[in-house]
Protein backbone atom coordinates (compact mmCIF):
# COMPACT_ATOMS: atom_id res chain seq x y z
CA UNK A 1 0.00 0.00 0.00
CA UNK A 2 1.39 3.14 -0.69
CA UNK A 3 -0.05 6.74 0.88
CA UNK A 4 -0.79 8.24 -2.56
CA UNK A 5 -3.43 5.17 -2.72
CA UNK A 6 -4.70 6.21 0.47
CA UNK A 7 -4.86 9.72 0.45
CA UNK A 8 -7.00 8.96 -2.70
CA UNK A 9 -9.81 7.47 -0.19
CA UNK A 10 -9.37 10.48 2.01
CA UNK A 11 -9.89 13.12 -0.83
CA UNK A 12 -12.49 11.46 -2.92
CA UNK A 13 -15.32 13.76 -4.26
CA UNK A 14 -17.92 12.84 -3.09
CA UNK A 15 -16.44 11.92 0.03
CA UNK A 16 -17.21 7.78 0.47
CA UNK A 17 -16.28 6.46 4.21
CA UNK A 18 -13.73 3.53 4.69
CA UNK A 19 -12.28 0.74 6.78
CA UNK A 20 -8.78 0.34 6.73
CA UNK A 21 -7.94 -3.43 7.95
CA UNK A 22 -4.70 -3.94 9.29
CA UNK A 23 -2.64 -7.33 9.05
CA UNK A 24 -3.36 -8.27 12.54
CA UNK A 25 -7.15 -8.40 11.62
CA UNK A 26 -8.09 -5.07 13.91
CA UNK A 27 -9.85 -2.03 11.46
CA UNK A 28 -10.63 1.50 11.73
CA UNK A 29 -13.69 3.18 10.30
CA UNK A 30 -13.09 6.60 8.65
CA UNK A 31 -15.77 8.13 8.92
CA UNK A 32 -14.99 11.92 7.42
CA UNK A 33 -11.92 13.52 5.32
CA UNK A 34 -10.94 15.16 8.34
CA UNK A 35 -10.71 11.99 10.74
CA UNK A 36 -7.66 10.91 8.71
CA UNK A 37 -4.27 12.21 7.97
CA UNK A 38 -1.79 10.43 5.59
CA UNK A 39 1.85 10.63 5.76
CA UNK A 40 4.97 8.86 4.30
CA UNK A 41 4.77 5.95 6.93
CA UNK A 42 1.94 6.11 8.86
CA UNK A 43 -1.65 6.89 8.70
CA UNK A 44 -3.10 8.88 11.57
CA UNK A 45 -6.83 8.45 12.10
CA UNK A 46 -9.19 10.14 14.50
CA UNK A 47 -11.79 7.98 16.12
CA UNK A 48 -15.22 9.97 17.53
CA UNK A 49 -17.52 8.65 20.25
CA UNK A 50 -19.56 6.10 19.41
CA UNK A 51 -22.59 7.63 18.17
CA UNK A 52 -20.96 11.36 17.93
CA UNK A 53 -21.74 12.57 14.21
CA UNK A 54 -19.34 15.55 14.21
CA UNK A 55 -15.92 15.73 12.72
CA UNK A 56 -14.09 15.55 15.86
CA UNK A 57 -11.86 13.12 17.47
CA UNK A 58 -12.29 11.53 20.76
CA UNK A 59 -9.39 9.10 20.50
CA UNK A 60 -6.48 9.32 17.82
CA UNK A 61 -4.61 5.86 16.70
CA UNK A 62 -1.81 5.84 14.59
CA UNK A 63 -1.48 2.74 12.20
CA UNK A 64 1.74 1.92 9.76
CA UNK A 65 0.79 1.82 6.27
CA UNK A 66 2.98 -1.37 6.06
CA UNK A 67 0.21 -3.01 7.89
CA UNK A 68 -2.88 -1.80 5.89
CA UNK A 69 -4.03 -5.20 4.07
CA UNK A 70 -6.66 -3.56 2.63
CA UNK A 71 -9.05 -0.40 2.17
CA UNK A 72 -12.85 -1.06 1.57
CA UNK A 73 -15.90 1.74 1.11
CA UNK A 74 -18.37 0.91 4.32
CA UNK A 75 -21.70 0.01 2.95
CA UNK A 76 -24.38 1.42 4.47
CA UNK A 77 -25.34 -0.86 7.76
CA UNK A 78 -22.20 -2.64 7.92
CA UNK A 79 -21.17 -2.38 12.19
CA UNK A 80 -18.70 -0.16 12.90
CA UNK A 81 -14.97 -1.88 13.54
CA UNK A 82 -12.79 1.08 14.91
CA UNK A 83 -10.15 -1.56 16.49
CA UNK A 84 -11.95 -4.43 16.44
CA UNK A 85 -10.98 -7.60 14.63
C-alpha cells in the first residue's frame, strides 16, 4: 500500500467512508476527510464517540501503512470496527 493510494480514499469527491484493515485483523472506520491524515509511513486516524456525528476526534490511533491489508468503502449498515478484529 502506498499513501498516494490512500490519500486517494481520504480526498475522494464525493467523500465515500472507509475501513482500513490492518494485518493483525483489527480495522478502523473513517468516517470523514478530516478523521484521517496520511503521511509517508503512517496513517493517523481520528476515532469519535460512538454515536458522535461531528468531525471531531475523541481518540487518535496511529497505524503503519505497512500493515494496511486492505481499504474497503463501508456500505451502508455494515457495524462499525474502529479496532476491532
Amino acid at each position: 500500500m502506498r499513501p498516494e493510494d490512500i490519500r486517494e480514499f481520504v480526498r475522494r469527491q464525493p467523500f465515500q467512508p472507509f475501513r482500513i484493515t490492518l494485518t493483525d485483523g483489527r480495522a478502523y472506520d473513517v468516517l470523514h476527510p478530516d478523521l484521517a491524515m496520511v503521511g509517508r509511513s503512517i496513517v493517523a486516524v481520528g476515532l469519535p464517540r460512538p454515536g458522535d456525528t461531528e468531525a471531531i476526534y475523541d481518540r487518535l490511533v496511529t497505524v503503519a501503512i505497512l500493515h494496511i491489508m486492505q481499504i474497503k468503502p463501508i456500505l451502508s449498515g455494515a457495524p462499525p470496527a474502529n479496532g476491532t478484529g
